[in-house]
PDB file of N, CA and C in Angstrom:
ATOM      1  N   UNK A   1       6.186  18.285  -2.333  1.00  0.00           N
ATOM      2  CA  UNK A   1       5.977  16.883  -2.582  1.00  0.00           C
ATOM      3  C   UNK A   1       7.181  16.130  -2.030  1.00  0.00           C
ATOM      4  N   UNK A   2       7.048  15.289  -1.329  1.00  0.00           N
ATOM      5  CA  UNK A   2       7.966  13.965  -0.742  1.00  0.00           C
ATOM      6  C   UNK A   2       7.467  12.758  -0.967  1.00  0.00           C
ATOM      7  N   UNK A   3       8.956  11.958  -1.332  1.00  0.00           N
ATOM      8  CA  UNK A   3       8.502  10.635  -1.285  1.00  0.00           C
ATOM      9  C   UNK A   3       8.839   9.857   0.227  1.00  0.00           C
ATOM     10  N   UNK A   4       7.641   8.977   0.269  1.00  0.00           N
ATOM     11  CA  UNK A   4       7.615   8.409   1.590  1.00  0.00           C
ATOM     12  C   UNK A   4       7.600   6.758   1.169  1.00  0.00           C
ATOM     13  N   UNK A   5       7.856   6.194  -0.383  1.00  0.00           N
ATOM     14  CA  UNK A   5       8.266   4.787  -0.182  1.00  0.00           C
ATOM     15  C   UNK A   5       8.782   4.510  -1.405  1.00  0.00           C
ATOM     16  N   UNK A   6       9.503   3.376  -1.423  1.00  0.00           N
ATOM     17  CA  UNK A   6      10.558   2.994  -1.947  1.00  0.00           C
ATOM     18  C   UNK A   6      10.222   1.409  -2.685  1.00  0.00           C
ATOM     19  N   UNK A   7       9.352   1.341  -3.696  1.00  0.00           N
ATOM     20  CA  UNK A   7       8.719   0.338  -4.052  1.00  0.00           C
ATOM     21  C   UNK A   7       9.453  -1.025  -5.277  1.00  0.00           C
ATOM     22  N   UNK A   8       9.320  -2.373  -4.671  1.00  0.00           N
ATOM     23  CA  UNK A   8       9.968  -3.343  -5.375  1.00  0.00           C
ATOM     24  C   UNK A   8       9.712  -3.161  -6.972  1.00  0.00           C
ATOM     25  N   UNK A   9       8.511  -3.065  -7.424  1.00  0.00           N
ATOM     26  CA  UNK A   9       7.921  -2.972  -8.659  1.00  0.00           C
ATOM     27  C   UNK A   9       6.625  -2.285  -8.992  1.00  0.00           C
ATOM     28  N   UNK A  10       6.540  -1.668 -10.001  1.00  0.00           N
ATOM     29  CA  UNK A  10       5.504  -0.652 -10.104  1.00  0.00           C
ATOM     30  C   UNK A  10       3.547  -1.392  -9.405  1.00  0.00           C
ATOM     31  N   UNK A  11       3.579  -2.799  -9.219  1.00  0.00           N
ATOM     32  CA  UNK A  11       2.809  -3.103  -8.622  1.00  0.00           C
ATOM     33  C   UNK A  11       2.414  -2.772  -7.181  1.00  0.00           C
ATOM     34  N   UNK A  12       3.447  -3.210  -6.558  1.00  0.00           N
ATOM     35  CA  UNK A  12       4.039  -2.787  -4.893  1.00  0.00           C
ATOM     36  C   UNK A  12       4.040  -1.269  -4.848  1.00  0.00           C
ATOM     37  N   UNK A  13       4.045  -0.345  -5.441  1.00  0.00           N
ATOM     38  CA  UNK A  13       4.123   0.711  -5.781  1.00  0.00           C
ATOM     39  C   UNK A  13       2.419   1.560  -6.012  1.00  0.00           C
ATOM     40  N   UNK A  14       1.698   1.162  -6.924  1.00  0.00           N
ATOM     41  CA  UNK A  14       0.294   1.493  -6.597  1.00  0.00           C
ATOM     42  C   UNK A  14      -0.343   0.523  -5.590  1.00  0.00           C
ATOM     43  N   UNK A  15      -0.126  -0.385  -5.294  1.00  0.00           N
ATOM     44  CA  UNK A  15      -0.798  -1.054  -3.580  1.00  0.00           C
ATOM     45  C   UNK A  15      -0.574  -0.168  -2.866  1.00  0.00           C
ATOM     46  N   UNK A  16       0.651   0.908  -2.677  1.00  0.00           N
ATOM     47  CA  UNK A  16       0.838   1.253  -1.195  1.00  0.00           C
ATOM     48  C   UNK A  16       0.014   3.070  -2.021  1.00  0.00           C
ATOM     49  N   UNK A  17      -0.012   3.280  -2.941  1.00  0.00           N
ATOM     50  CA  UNK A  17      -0.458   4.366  -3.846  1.00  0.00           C
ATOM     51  C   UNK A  17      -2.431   4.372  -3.316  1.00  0.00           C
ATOM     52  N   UNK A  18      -2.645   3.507  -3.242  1.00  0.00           N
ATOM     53  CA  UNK A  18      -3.831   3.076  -3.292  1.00  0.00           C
ATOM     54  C   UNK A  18      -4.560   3.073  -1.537  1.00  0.00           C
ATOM     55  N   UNK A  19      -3.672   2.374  -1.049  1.00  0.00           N
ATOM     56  CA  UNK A  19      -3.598   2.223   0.686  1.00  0.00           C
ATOM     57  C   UNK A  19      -3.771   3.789   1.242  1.00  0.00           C
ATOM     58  N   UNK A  20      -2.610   4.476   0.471  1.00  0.00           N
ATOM     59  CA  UNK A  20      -2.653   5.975   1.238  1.00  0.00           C
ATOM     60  C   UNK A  20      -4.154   6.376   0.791  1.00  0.00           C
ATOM     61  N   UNK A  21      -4.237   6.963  -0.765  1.00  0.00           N
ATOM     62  CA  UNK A  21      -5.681   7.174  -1.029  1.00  0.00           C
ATOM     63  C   UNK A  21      -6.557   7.010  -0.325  1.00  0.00           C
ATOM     64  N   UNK A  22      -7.224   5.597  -0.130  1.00  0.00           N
ATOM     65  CA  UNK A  22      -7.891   5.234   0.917  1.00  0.00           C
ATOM     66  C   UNK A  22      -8.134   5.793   2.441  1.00  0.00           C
ATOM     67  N   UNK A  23      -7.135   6.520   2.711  1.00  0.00           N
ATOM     68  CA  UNK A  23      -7.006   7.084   3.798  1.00  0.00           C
ATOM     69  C   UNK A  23      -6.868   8.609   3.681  1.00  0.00           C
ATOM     70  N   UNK A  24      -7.577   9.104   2.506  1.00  0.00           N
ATOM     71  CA  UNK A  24      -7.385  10.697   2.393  1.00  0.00           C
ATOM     72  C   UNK A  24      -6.545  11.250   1.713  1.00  0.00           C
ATOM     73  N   UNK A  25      -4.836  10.058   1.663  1.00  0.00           N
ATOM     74  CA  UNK A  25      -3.950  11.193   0.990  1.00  0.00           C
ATOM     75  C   UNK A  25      -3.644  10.877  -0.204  1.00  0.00           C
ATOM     76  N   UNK A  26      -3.272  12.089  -0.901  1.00  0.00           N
ATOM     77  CA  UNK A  26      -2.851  12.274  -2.120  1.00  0.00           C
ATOM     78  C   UNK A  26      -1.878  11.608  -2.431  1.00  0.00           C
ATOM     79  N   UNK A  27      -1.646  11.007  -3.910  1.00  0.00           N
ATOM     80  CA  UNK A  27       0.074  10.252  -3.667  1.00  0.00           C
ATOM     81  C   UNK A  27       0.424  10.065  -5.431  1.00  0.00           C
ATOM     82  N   UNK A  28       1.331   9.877  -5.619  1.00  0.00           N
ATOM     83  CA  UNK A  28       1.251   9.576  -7.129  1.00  0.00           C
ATOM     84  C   UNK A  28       2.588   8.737  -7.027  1.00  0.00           C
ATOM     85  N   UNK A  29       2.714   7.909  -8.229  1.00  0.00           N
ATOM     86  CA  UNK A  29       4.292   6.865  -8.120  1.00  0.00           C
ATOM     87  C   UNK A  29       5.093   7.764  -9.790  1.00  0.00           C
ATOM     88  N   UNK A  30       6.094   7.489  -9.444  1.00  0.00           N
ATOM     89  CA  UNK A  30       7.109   7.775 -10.317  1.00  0.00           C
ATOM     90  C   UNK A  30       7.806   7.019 -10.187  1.00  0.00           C
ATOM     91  N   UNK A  31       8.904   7.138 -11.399  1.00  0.00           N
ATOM     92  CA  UNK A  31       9.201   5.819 -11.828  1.00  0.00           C
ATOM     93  C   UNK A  31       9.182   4.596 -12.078  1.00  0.00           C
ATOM     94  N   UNK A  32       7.989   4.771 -12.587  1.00  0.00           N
ATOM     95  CA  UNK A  32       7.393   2.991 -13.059  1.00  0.00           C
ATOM     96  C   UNK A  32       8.000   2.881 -14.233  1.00  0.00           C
ATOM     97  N   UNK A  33       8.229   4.093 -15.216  1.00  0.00           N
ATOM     98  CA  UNK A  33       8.429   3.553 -16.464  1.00  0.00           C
ATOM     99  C   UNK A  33      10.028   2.685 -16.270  1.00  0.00           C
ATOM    100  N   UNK A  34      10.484   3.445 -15.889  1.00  0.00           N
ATOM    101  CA  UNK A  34      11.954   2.833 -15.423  1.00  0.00           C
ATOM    102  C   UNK A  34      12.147   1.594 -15.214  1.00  0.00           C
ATOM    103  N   UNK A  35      11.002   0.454 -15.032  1.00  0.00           N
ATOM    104  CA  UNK A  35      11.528  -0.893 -14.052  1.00  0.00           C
ATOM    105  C   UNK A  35      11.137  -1.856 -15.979  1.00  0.00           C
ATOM    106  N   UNK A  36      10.589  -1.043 -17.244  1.00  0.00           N
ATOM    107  CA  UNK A  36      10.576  -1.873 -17.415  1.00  0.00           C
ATOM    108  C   UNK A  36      11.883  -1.956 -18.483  1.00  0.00           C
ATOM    109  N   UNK A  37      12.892  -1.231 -17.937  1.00  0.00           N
ATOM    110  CA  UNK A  37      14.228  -1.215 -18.478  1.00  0.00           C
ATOM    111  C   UNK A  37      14.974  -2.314 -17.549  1.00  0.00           C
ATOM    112  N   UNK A  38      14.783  -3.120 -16.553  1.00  0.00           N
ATOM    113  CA  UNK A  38      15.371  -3.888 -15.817  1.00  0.00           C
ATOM    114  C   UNK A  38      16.255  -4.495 -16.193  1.00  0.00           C
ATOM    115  N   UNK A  39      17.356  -5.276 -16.324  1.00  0.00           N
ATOM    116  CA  UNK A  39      18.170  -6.116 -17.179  1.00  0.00           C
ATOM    117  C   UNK A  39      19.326  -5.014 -17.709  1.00  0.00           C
ATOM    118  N   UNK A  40      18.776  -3.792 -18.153  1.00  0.00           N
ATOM    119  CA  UNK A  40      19.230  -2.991 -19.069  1.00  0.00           C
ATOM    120  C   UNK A  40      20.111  -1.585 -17.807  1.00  0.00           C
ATOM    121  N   UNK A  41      19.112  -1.372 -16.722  1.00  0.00           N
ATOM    122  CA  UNK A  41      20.150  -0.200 -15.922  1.00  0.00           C
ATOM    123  C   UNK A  41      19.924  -1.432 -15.040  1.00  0.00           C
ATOM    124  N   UNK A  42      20.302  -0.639 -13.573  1.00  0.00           N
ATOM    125  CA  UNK A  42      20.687  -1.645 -12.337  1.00  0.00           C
ATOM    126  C   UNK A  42      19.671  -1.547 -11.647  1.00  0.00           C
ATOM    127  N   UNK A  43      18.368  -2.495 -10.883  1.00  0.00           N
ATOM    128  CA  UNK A  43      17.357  -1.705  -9.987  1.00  0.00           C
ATOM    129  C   UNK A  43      18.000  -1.112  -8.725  1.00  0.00           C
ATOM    130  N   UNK A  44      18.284   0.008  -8.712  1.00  0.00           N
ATOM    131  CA  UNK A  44      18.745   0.843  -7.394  1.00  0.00           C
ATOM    132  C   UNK A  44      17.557   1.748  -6.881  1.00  0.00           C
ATOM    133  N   UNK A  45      17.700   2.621  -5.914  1.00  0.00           N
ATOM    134  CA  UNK A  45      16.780   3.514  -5.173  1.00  0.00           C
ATOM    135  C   UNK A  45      16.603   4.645  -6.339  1.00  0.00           C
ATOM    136  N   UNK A  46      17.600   4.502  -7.452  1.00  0.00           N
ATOM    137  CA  UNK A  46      17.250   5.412  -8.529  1.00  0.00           C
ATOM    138  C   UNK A  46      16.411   5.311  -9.523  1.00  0.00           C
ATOM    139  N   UNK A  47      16.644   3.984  -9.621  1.00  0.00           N
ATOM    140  CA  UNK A  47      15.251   3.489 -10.877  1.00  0.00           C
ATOM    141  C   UNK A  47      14.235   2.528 -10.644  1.00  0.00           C
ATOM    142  N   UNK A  48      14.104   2.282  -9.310  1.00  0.00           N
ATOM    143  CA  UNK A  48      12.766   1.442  -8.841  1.00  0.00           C
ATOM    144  C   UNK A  48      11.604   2.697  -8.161  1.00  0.00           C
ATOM    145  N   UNK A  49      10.723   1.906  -8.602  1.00  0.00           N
ATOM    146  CA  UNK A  49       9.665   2.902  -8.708  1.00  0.00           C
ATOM    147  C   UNK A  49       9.153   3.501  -7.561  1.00  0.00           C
ATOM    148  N   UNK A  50       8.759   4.450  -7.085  1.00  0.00           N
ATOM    149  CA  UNK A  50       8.536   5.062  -5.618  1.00  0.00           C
ATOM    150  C   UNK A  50       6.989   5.891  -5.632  1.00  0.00           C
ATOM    151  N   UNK A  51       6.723   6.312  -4.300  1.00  0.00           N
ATOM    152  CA  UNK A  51       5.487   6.694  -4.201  1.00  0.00           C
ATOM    153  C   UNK A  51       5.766   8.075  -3.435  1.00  0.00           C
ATOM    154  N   UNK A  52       5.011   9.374  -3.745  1.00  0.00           N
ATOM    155  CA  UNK A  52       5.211  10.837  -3.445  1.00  0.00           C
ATOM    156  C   UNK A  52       4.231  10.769  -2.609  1.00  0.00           C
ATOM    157  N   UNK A  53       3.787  11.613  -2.129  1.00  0.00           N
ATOM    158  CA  UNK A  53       2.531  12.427  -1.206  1.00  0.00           C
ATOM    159  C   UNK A  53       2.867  13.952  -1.860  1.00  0.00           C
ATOM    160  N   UNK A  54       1.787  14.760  -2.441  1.00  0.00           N
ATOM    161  CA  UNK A  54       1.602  15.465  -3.310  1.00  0.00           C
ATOM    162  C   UNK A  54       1.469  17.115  -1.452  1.00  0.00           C
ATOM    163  N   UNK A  55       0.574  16.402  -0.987  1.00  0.00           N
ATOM    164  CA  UNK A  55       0.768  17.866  -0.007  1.00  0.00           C
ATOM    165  C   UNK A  55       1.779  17.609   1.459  1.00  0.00           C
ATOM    166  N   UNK A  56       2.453  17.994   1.536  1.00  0.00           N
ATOM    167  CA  UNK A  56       3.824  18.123   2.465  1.00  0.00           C
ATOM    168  C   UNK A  56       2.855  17.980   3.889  1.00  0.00           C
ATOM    169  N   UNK A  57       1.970  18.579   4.240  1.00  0.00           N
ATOM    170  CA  UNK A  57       1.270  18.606   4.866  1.00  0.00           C
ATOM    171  C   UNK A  57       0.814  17.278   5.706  1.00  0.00           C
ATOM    172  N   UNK A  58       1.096  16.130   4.917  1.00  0.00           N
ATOM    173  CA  UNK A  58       0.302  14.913   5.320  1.00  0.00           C
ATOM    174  C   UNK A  58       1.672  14.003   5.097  1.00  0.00           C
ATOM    175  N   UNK A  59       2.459  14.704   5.180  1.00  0.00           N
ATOM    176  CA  UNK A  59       3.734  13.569   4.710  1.00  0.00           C
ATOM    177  C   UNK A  59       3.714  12.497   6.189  1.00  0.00           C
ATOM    178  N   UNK A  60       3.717  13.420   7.170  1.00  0.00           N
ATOM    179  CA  UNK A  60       3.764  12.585   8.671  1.00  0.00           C
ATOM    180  C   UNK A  60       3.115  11.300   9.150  1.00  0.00           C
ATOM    181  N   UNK A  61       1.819  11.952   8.669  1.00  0.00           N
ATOM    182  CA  UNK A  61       0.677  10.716   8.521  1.00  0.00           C
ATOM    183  C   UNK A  61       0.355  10.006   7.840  1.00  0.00           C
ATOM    184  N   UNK A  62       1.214   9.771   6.710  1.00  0.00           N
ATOM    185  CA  UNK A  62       1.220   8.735   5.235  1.00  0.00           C
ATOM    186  C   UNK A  62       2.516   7.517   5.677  1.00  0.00           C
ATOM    187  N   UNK A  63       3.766   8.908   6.338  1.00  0.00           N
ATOM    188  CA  UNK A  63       4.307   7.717   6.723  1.00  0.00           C
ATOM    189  C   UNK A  63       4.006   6.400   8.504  1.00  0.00           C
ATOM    190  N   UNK A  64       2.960   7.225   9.357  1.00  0.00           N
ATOM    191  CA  UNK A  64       2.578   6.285  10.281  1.00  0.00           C
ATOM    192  C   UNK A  64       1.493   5.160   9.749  1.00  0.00           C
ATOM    193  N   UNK A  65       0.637   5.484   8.695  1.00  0.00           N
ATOM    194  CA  UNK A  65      -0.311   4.679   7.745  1.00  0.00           C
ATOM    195  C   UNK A  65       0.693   3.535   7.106  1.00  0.00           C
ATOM    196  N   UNK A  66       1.884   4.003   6.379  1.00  0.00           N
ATOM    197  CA  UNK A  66       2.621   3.387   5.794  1.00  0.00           C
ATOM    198  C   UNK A  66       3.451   1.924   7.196  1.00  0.00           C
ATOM    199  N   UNK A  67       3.872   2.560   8.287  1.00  0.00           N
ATOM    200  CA  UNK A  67       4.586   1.599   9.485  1.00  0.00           C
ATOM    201  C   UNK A  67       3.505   0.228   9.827  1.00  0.00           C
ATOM    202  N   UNK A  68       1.903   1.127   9.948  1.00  0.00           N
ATOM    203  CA  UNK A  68       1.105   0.302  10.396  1.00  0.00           C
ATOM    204  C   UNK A  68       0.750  -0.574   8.946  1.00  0.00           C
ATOM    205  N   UNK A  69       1.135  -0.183   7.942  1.00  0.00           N
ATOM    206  CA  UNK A  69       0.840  -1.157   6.349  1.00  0.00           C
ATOM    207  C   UNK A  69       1.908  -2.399   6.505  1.00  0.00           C
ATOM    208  N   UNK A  70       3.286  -1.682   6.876  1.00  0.00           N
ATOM    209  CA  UNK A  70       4.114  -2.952   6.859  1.00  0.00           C
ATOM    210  C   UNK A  70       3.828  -4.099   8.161  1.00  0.00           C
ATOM    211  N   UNK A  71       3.652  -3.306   9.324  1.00  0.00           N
ATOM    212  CA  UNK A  71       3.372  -3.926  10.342  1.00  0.00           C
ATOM    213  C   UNK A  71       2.007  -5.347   9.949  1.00  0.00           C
ATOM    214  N   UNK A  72       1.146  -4.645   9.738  1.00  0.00           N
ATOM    215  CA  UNK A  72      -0.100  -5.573   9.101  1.00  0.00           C
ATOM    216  C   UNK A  72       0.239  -6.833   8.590  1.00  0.00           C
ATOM    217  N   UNK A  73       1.558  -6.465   7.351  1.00  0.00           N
ATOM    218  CA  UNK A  73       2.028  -7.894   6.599  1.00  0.00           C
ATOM    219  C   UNK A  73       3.161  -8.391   7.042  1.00  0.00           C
ATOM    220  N   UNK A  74       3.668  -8.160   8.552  1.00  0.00           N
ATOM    221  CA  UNK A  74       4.722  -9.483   8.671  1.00  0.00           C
ATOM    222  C   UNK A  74       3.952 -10.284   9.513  1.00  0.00           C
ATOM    223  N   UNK A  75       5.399 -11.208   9.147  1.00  0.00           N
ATOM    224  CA  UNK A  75       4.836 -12.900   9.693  1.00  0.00           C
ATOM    225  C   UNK A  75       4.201 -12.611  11.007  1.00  0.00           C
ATOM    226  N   UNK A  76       3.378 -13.390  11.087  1.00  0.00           N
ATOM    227  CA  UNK A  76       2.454 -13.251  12.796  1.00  0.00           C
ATOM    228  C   UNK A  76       1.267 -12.514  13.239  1.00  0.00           C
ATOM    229  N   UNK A  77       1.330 -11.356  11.873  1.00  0.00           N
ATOM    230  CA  UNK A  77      -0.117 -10.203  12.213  1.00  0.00           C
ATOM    231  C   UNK A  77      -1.002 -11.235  11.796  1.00  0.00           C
ATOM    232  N   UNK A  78      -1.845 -10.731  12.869  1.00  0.00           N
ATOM    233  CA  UNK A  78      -3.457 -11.218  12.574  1.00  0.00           C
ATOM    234  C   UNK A  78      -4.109 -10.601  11.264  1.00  0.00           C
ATOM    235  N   UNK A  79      -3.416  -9.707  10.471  1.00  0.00           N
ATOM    236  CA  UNK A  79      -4.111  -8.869   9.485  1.00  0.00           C
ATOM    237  C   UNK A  79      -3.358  -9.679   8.442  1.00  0.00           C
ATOM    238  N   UNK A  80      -2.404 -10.746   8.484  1.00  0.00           N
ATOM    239  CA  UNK A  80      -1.763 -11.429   7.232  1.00  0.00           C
ATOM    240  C   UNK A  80      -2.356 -12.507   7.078  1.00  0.00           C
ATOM    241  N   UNK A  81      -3.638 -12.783   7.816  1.00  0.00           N
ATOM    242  CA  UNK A  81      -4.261 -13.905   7.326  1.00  0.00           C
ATOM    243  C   UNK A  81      -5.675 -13.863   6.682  1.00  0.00           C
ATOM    244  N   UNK A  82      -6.196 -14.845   6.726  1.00  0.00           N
ATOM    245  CA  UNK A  82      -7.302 -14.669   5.550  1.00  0.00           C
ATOM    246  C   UNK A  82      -8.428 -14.202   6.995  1.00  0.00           C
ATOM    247  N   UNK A  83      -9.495 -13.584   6.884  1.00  0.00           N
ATOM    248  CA  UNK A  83     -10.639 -12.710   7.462  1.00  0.00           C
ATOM    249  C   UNK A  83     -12.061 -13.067   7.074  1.00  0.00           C
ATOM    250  N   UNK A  84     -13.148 -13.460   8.298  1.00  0.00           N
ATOM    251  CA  UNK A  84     -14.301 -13.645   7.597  1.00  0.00           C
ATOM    252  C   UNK A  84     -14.891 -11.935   8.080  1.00  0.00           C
ATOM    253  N   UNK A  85     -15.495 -11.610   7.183  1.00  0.00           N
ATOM    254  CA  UNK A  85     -16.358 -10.583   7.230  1.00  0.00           C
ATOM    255  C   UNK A  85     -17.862 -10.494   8.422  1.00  0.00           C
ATOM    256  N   UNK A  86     -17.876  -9.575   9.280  1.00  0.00           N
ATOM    257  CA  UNK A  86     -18.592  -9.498  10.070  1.00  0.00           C
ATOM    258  C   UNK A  86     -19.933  -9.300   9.648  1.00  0.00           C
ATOM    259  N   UNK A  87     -20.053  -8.990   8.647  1.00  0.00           N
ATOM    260  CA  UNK A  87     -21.381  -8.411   8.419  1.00  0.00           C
ATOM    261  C   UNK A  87     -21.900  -9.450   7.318  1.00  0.00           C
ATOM    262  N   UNK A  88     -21.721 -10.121   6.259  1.00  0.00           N
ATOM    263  CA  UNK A  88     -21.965 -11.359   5.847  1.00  0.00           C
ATOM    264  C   UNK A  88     -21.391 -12.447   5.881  1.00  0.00           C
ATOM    265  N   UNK A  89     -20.337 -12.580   6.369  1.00  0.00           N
ATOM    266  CA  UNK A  89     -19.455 -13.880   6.938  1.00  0.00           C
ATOM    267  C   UNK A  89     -18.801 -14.636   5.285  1.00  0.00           C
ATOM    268  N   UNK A  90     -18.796 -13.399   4.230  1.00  0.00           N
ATOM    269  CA  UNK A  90     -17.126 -13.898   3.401  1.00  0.00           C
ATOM    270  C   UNK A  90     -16.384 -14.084   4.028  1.00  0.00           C
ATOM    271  N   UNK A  91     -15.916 -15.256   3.487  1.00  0.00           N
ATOM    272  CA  UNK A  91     -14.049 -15.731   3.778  1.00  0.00           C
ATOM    273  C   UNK A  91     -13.353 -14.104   2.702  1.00  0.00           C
ATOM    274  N   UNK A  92     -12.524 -13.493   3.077  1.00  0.00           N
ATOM    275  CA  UNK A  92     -11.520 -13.148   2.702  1.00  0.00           C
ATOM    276  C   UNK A  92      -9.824 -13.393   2.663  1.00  0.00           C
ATOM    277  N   UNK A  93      -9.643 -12.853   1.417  1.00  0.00           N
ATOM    278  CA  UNK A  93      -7.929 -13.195   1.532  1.00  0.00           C
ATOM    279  C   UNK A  93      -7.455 -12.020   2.222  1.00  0.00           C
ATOM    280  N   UNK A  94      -6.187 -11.820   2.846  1.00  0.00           N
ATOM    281  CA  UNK A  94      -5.726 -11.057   3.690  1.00  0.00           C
ATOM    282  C   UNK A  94      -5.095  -9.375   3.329  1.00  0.00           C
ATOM    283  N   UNK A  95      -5.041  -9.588   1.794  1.00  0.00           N
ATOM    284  CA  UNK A  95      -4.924  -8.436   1.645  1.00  0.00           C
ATOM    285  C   UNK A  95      -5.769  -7.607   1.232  1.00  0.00           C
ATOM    286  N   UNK A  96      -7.241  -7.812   1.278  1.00  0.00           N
ATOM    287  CA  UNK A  96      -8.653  -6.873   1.487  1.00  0.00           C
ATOM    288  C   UNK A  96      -8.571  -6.424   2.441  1.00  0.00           C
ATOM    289  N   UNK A  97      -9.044  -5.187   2.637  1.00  0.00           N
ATOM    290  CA  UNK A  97      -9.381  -4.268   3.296  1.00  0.00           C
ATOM    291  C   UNK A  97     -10.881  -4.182   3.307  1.00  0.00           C
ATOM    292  N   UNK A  98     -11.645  -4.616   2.528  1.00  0.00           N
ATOM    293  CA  UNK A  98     -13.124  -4.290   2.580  1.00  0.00           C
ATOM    294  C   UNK A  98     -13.883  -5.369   1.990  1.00  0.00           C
ATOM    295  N   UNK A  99     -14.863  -6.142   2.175  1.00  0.00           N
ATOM    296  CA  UNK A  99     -15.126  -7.323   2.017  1.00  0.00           C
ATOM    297  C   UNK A  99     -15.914  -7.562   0.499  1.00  0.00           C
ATOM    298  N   UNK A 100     -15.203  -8.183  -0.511  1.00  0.00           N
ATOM    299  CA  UNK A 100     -15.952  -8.044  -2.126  1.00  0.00           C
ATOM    300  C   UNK A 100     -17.184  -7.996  -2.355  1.00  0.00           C
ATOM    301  N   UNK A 101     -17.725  -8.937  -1.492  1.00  0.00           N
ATOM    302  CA  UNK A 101     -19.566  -9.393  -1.382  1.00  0.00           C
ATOM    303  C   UNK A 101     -20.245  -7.861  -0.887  1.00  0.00           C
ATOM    304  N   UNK A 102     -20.361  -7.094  -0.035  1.00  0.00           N
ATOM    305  CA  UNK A 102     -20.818  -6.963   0.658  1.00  0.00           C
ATOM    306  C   UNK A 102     -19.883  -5.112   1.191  1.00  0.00           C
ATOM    307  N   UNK A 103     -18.768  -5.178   0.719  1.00  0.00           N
ATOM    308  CA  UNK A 103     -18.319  -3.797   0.528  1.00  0.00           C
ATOM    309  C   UNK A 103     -17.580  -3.290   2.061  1.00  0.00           C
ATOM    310  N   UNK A 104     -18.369  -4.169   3.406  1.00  0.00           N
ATOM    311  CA  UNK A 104     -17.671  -3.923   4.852  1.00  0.00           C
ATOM    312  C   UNK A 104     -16.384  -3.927   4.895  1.00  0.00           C
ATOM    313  N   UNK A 105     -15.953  -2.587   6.095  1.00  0.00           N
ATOM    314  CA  UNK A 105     -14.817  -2.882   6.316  1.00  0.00           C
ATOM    315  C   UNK A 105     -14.309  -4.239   7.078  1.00  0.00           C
ATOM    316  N   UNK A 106     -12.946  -4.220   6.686  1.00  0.00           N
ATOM    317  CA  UNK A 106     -11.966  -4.951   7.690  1.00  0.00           C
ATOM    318  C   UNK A 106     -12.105  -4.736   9.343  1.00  0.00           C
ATOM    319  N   UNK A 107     -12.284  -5.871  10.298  1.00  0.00           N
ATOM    320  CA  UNK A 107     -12.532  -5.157  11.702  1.00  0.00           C
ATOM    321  C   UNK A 107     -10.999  -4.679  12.026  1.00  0.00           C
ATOM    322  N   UNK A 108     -10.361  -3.740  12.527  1.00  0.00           N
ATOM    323  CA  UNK A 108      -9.610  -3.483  13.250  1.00  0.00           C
ATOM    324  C   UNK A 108      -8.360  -2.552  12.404  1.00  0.00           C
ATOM    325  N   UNK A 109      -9.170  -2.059  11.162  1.00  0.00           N
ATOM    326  CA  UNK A 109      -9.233  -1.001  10.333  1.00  0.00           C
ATOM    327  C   UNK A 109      -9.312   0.262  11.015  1.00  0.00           C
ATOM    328  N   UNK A 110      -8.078   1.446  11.067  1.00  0.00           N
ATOM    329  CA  UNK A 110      -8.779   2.168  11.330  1.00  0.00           C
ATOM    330  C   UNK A 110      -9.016   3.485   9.968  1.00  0.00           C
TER     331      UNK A 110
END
C-alpha cells in the first residue's frame, strides 16, 4: 500500500478517494480522524488526511489519473467550467463527471 495524495481536509481527501475508484482503483484515506483535532496539533503532512492505493500494482496509474485530476481544475481547463451534457443537454457544474439527469459521461473523460 502507498500513498499517492496529500489531502487539505478529509473532504478533498474522499473526492480524490472517489475519482480513483471510478477508475478501477482501490484507495482508502487515513487520517481523517486527525483534522478534527486542528487548532489542537499543527496541520502538517503528518496529520492532514491522505489517500493510499491498497494494490502497489496500480500505484503508477492512480498517480497519472491523479496529474490529469489536478490538471482538469486549474485556472483555464475547459474541464473547470460548467458542461452541457451531450446526450440531454443538462447544464452541469464542473465538478461532475457524469451528468445527474441522465447518468452520461463527461465528453473528454477518459
Amino acid at each position: 500500500m502507498q500513498q499517492v495524495y496529500l489531502a487539505a481536509d478529509p473532504a478533498d481527501a474522499h473526492l480524490v478517494k472517489g475519482f480513483l475508484e471510478s477508475h478501477g482503483i482501490e484507495a482508502i484515506v487515513r487520517g481523517e480522524t486527525l483534522f478534527a483535532l486542528r487548532g489542537e496539533v499543527p496541520l502538517t503532512a503528518d496529520t492532514l488526511p491522505t489517500v493510499w492505493i491498497v494494490d502497489d500494482g496500480a500505484v503508477a496509474r492512480a498517480r497519472e489519473l491523479l496529474d490529469e485530476y489536478h490538471r482538469s481544475r486549474a485556472p483555464g481547463s475547459d474541464k473547470g467550467r460548467p458542461w452541457r451534457c451531450p446526450k440531454c443537454g443538462e447544464q452541469l457544474e464542473p465538478q461532475f463527471t457524469n451528468c445527474w439527469q441522465c447518468g452520461a459521461t463527461r465528453p473528454g473523460l477518459s
